[in-house]
N, C-alpha and C. Protein backbone atom coordinates (compact mmCIF):
# COMPACT_ATOMS: atom_id res chain seq x y z
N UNK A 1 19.57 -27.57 38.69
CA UNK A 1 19.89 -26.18 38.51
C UNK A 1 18.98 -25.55 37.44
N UNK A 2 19.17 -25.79 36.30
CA UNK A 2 18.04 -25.61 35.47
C UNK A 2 16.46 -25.51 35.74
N UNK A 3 16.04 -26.70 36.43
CA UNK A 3 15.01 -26.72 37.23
C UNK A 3 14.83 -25.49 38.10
N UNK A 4 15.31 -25.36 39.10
CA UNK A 4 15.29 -23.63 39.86
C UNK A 4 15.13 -22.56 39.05
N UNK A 5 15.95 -22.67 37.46
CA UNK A 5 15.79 -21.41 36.97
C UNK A 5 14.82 -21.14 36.05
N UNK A 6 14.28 -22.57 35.30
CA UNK A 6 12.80 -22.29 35.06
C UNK A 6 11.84 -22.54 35.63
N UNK A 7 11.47 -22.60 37.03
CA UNK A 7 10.50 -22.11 38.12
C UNK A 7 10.39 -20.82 38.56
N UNK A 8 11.61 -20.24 38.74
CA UNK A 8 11.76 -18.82 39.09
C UNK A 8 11.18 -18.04 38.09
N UNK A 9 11.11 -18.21 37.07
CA UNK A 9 10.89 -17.70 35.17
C UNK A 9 9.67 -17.98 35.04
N UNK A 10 8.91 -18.88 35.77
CA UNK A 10 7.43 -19.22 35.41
C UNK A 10 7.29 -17.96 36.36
N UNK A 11 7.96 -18.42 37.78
CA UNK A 11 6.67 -16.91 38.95
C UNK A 11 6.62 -15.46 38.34
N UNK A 12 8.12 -15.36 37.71
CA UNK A 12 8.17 -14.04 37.36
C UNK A 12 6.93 -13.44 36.14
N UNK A 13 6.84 -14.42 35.55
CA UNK A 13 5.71 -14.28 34.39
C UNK A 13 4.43 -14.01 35.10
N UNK A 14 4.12 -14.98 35.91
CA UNK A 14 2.93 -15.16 36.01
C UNK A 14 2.33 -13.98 36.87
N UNK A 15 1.47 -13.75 36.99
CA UNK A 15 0.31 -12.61 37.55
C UNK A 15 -0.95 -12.65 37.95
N UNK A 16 -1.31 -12.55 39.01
CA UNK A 16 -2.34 -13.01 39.97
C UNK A 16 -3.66 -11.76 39.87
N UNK A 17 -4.96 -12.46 39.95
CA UNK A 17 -5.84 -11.35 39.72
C UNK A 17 -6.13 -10.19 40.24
N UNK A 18 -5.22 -9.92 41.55
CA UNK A 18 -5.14 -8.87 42.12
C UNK A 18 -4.46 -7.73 41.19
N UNK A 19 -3.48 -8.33 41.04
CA UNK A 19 -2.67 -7.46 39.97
C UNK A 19 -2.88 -7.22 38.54
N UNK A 20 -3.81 -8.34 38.21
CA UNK A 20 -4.39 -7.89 37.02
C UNK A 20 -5.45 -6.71 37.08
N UNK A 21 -5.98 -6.58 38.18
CA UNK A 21 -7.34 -5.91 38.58
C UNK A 21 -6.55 -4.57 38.64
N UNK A 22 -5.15 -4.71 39.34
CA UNK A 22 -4.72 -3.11 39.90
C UNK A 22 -3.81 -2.46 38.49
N UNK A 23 -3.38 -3.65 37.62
CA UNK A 23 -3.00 -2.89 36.58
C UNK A 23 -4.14 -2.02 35.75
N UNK A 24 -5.38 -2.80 35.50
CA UNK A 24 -6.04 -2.23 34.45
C UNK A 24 -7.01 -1.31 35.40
N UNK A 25 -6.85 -0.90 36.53
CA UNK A 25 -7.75 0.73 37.36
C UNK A 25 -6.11 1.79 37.10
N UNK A 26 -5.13 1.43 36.45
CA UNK A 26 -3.68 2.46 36.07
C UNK A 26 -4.00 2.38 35.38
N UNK A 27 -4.23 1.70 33.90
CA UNK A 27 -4.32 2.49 32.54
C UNK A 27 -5.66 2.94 32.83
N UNK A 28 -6.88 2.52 33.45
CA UNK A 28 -8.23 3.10 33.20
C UNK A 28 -8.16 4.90 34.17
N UNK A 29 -7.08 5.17 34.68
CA UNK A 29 -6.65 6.49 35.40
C UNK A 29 -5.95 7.43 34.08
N UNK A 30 -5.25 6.49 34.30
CA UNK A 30 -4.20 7.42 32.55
C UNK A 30 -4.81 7.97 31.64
N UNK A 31 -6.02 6.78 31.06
CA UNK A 31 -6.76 7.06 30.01
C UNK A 31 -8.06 8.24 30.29
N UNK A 32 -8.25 8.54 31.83
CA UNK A 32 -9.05 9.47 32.17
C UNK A 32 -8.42 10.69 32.55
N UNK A 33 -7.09 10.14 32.45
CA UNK A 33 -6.61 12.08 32.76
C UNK A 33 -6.51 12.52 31.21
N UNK A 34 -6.16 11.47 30.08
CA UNK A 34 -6.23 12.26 29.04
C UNK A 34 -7.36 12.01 28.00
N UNK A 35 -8.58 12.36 28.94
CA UNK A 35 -9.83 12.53 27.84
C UNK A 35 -9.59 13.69 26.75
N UNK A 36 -9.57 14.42 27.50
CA UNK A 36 -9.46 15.85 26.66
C UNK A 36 -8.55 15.46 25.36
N UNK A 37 -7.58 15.47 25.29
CA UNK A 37 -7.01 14.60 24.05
C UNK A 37 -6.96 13.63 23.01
N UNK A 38 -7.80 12.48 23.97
CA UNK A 38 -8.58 11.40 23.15
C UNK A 38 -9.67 12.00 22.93
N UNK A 39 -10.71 12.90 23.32
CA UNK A 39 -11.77 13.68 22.34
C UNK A 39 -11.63 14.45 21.57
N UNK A 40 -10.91 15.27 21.45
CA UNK A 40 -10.10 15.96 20.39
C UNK A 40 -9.48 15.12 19.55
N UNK A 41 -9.05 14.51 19.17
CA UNK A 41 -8.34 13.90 18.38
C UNK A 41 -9.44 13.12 17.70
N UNK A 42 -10.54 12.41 18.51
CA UNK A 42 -11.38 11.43 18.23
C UNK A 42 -12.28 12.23 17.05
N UNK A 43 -12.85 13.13 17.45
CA UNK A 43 -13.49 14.52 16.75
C UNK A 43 -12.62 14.91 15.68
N UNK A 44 -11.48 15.36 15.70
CA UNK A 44 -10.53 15.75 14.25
C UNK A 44 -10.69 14.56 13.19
N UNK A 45 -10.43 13.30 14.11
CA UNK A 45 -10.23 12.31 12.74
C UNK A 45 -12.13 11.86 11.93
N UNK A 46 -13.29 12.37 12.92
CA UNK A 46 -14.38 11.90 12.67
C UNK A 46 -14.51 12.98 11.61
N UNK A 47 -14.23 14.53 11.64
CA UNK A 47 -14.14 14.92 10.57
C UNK A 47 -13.82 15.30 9.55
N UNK A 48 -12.57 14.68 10.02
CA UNK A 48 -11.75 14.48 7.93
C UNK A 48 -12.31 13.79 7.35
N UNK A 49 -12.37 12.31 8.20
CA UNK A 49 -13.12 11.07 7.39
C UNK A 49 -14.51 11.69 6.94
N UNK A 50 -15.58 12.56 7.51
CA UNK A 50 -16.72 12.71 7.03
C UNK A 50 -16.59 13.71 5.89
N UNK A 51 -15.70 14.66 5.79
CA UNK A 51 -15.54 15.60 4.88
C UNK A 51 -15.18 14.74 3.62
N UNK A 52 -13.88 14.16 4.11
CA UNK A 52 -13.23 13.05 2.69
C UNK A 52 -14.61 12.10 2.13
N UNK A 53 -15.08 11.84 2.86
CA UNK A 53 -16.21 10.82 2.12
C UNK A 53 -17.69 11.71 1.40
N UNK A 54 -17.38 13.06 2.20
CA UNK A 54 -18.61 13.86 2.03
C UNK A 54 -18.10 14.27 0.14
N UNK A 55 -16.93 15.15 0.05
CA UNK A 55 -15.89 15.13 -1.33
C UNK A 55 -15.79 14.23 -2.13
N UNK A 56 -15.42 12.95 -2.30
CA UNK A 56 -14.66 11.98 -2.78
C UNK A 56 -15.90 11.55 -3.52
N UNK A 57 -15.47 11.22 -4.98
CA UNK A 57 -16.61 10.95 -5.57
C UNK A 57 -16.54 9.34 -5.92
N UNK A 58 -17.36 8.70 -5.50
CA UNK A 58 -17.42 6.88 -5.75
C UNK A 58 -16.61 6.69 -7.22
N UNK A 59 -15.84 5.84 -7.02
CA UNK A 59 -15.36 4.93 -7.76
C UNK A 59 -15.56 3.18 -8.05
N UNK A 60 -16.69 2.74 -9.17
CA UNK A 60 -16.62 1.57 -9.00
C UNK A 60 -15.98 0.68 -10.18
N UNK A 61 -15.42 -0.55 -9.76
CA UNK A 61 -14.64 -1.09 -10.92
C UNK A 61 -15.35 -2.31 -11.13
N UNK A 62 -15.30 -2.69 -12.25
CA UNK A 62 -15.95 -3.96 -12.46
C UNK A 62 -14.83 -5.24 -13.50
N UNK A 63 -14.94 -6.29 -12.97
CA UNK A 63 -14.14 -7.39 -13.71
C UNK A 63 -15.38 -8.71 -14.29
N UNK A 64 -14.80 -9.05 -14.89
CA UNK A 64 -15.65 -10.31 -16.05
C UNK A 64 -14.63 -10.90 -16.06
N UNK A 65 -14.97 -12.51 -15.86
CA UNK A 65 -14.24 -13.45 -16.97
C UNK A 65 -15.57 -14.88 -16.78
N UNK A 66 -15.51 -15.37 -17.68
CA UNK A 66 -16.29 -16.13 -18.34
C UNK A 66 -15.50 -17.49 -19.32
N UNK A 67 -16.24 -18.38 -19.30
CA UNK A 67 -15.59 -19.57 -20.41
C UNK A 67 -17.15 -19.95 -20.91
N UNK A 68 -17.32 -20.06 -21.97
CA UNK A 68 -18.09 -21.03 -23.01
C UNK A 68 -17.99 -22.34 -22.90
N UNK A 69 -19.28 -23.10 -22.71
CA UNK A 69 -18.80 -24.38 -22.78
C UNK A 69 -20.21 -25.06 -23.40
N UNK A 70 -20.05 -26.31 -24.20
CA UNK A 70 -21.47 -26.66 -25.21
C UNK A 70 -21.99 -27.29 -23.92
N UNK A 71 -23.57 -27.06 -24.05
CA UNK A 71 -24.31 -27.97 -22.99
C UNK A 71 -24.70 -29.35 -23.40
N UNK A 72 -23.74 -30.03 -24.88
CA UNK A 72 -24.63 -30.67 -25.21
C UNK A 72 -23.59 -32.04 -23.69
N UNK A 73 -24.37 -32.99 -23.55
CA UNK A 73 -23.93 -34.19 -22.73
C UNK A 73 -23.79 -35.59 -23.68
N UNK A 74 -22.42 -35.97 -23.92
CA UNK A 74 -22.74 -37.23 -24.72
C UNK A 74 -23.04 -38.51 -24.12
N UNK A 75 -23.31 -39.35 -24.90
CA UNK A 75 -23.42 -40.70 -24.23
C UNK A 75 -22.41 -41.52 -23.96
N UNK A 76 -21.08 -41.30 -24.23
CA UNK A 76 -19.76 -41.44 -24.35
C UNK A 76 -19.44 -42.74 -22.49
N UNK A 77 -20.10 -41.92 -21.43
CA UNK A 77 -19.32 -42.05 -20.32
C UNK A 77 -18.16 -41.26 -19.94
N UNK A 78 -17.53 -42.62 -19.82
CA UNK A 78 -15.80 -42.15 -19.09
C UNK A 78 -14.73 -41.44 -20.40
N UNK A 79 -15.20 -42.13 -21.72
CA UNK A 79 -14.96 -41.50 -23.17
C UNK A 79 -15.14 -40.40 -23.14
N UNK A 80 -16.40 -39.47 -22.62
CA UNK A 80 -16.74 -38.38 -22.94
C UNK A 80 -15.87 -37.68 -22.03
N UNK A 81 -15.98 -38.07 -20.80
CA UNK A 81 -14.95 -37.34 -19.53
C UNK A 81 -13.49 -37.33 -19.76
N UNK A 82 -12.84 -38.04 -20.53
CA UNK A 82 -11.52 -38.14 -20.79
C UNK A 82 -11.61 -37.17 -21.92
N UNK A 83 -12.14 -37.19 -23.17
CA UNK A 83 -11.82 -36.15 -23.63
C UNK A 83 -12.39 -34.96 -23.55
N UNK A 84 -12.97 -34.58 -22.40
CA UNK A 84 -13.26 -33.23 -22.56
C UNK A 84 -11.95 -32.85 -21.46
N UNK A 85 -11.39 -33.46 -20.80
CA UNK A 85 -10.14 -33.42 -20.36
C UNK A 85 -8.99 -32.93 -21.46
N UNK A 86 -8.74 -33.93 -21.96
CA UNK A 86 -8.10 -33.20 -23.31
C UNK A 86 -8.17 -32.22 -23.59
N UNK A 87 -9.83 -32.04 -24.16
CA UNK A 87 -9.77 -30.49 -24.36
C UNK A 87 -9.62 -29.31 -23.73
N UNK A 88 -9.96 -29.39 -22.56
CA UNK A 88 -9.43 -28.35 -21.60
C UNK A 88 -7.90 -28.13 -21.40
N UNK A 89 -7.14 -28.84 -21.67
CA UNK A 89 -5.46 -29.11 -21.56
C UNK A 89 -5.30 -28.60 -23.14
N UNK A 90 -5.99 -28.37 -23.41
CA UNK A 90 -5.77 -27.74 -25.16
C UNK A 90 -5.16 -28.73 -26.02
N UNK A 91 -5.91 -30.02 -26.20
CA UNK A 91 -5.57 -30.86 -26.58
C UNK A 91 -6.80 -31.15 -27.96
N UNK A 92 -6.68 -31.26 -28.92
CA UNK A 92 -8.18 -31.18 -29.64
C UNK A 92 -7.67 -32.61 -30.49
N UNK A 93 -8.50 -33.40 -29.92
CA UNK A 93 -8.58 -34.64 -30.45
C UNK A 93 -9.64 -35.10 -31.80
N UNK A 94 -10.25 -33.72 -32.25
CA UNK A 94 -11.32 -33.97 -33.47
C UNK A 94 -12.43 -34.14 -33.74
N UNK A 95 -12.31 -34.72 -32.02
CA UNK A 95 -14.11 -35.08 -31.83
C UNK A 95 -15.25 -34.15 -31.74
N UNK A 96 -14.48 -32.54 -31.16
CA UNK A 96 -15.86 -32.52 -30.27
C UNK A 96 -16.26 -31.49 -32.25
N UNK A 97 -17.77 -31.41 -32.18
CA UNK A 97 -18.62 -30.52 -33.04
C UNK A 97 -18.31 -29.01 -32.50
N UNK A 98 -18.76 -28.39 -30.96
CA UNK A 98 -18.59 -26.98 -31.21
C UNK A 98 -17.49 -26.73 -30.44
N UNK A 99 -17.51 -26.30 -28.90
CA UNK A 99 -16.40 -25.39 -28.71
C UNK A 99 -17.21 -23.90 -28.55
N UNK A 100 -15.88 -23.22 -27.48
CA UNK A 100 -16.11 -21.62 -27.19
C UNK A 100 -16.52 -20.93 -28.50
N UNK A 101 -15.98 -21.21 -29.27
CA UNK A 101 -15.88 -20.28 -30.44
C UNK A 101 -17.05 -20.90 -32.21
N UNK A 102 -18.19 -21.36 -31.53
CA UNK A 102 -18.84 -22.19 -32.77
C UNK A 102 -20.39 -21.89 -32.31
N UNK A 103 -21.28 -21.44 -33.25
CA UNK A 103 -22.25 -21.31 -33.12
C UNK A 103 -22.96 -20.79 -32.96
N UNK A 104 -23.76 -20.66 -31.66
CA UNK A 104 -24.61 -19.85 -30.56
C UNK A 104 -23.32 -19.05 -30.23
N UNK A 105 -22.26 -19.80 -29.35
CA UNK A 105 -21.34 -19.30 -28.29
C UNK A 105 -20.55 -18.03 -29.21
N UNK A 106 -20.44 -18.34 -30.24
CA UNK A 106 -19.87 -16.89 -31.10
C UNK A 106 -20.42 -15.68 -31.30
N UNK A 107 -21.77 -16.51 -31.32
CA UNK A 107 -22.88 -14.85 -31.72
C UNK A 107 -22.99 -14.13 -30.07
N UNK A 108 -22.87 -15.09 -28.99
CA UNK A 108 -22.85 -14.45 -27.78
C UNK A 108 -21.39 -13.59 -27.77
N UNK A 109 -20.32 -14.11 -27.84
CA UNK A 109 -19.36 -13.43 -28.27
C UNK A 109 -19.21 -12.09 -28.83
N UNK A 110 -20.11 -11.90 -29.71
CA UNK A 110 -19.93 -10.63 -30.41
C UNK A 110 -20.52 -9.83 -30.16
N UNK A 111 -21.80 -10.50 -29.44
CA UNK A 111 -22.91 -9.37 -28.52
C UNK A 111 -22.01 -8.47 -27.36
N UNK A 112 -20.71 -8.90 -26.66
CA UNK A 112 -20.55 -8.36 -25.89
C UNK A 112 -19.67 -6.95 -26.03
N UNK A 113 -20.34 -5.92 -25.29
CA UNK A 113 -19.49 -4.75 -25.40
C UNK A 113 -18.56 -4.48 -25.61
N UNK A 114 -17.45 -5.00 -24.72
CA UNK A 114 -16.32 -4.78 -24.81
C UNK A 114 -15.31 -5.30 -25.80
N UNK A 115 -15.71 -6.52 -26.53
CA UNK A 115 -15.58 -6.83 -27.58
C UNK A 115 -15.81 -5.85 -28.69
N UNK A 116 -16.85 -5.64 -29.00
CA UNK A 116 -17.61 -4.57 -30.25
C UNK A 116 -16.58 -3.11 -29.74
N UNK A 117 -16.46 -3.15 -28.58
CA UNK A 117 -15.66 -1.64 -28.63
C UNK A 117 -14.22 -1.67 -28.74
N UNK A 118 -13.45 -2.95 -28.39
CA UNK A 118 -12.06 -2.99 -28.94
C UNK A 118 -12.02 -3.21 -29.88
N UNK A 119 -12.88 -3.72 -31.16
CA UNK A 119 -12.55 -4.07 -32.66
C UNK A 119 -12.86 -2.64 -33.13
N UNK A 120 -14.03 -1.81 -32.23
CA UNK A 120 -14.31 -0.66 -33.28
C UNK A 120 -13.39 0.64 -32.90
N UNK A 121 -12.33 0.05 -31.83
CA UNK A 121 -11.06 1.46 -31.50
C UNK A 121 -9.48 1.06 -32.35
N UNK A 122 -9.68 -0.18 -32.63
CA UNK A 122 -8.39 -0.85 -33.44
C UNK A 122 -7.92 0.07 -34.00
N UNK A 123 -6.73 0.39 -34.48
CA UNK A 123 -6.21 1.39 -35.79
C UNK A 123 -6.17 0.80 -36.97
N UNK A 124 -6.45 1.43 -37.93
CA UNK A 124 -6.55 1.36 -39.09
C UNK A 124 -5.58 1.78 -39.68
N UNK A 125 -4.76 1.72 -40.87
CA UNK A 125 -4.00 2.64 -41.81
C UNK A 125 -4.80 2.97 -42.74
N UNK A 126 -5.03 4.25 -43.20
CA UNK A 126 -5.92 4.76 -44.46
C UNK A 126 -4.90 6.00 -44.94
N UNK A 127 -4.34 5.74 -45.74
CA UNK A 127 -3.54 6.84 -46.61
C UNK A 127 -2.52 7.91 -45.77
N UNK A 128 -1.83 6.47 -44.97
CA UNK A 128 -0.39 6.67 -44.18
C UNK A 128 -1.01 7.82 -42.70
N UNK A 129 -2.26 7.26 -42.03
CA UNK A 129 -3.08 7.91 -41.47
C UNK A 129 -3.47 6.67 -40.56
N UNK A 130 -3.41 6.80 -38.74
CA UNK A 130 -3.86 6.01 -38.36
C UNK A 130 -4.75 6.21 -37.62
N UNK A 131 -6.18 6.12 -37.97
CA UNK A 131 -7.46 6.37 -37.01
C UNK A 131 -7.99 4.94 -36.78
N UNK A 132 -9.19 5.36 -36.42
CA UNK A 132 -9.83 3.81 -35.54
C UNK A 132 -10.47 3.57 -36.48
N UNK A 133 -11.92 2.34 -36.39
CA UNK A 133 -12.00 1.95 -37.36
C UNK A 133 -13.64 2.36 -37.37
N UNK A 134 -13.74 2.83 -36.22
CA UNK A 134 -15.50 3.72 -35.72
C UNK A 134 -15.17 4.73 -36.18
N UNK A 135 -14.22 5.35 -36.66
CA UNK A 135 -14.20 6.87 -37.45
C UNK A 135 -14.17 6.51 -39.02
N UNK A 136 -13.32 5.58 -39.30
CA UNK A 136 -13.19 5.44 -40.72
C UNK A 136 -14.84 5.27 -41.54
N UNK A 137 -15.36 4.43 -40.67
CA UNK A 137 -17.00 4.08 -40.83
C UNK A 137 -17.83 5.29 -40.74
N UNK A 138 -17.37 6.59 -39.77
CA UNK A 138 -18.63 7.50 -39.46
C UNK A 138 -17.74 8.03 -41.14
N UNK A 139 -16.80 8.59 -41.68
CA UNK A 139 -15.91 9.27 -42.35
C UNK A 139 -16.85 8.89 -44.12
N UNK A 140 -16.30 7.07 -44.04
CA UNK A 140 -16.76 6.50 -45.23
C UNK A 140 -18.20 6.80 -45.08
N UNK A 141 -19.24 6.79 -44.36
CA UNK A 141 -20.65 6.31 -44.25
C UNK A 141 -21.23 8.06 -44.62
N UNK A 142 -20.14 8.72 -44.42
CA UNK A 142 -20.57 10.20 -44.40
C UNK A 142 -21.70 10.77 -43.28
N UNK A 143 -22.06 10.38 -42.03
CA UNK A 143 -22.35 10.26 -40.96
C UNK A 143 -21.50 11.13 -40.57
N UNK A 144 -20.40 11.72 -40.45
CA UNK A 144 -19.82 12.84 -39.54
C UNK A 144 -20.32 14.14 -40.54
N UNK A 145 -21.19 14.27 -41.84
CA UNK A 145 -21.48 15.63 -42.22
C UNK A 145 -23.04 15.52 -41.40
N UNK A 146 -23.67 14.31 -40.82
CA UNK A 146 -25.30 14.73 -40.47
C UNK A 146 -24.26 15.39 -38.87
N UNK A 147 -23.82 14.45 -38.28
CA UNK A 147 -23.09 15.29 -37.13
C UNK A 147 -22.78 16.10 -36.93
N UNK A 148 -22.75 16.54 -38.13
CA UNK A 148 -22.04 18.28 -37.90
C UNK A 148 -22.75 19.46 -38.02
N UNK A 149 -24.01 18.95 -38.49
CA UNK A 149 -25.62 19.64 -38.57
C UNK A 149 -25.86 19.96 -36.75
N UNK A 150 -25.63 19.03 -36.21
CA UNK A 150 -26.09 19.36 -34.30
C UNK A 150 -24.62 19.86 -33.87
N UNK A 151 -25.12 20.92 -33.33
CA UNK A 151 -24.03 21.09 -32.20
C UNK A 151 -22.98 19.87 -31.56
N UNK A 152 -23.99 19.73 -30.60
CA UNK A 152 -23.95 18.73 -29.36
C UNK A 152 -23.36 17.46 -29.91
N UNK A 153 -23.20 16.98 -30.88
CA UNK A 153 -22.63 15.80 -32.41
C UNK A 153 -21.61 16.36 -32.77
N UNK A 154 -20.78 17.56 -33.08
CA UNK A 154 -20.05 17.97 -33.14
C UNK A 154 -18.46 17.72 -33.11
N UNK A 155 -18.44 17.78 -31.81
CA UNK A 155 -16.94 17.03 -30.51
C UNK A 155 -16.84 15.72 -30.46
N UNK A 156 -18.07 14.57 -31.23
CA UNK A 156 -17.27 13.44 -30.70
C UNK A 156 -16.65 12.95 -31.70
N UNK A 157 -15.48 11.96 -31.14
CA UNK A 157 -14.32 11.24 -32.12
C UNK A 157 -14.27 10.01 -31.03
N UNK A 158 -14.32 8.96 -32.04
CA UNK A 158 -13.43 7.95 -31.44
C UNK A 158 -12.11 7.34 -31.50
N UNK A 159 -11.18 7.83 -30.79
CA UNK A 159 -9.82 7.67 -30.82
C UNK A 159 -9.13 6.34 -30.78
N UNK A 160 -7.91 6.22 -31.51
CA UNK A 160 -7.70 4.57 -31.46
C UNK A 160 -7.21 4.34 -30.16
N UNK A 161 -7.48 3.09 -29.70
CA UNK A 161 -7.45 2.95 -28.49
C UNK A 161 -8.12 3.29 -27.25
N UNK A 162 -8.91 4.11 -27.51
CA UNK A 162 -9.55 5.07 -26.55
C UNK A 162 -10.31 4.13 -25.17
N UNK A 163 -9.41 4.52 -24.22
CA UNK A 163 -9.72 3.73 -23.18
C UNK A 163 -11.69 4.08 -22.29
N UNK A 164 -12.43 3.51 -23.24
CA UNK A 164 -13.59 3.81 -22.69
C UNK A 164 -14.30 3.26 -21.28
């Protein structure tokens, strides 16, 4: 019984190339009575998209991440490979000399922009007053009176935090 009723369930599925042939000359009829609509429409959306892209002014974002690591190679072996294991697990066993933060790898450190520009937007307190610490410097250095000689030198401030 079962048997009969999934045989019957296979024929009903199945579809022979005749009928595949005569279904797809019905949608290829359908789709030709409504050209006029699919070109119109095709045309509206070609020119929003060209207007929107013609308007829209580029936006690009950029991400960094980076790790420091010493190039020196010891003679250690499997010693050396186990603890630089360690150290990556933040484990500091004493041995190693530099590290991210020693040396060369620091002065690269400080070269980088975004670094130099979050230490120089930090806030400061100066006489219950919280500015950054690139103003306190133009302020102390007296650099905001040559600024104020140019126009165009005038308007700038660097604000704490100032998302540059």
């Amino acid at each position: 019984m079962e048997n009969s009723i999934s045989n019957n369930q296979l024929q009903e599925d199945e579809i022979s190339l005749k009928e595949l042939i005569l279904k797809m000359k019905e949608w290829w009829l359908f789709f030709k009575s409504k050209w006029v609509i699919i070109a119109l429409t095709t045309l509206l959306g070609a020119t929003l998209g060209l207007t929107y892209a013609f308007f829209q002014k580029p936006t690009y974002t950029a991400t960094l991440s980076f790790a420091l690591e010493d190039d020196k190679s010891g003679g250690g072996g499997g010693l050396t490979s186990a603890l630089g294991l360690a150290s990556s697990l933040g484990i500091d066993l004493g041995t190693s000399a530099g590290g991210a933060f020693s040396g060369v790898n620091l002065i690269e450190l400080m070269k980088s922009r975004t670094l130099v520009e979050r230490a120089l937007l930090n806030p400061i307190n100066i006489k219950d007053k919280q500015i950054s610490l690139a103003e306190y410097f133009i302020d102390f250095t007296s650099i905001r009176d040559d600024m104020s000689k140019k126009e165009s030198l005038t308007n700038i401030h660097y604000l704490v935090n100032d998302n540059r």
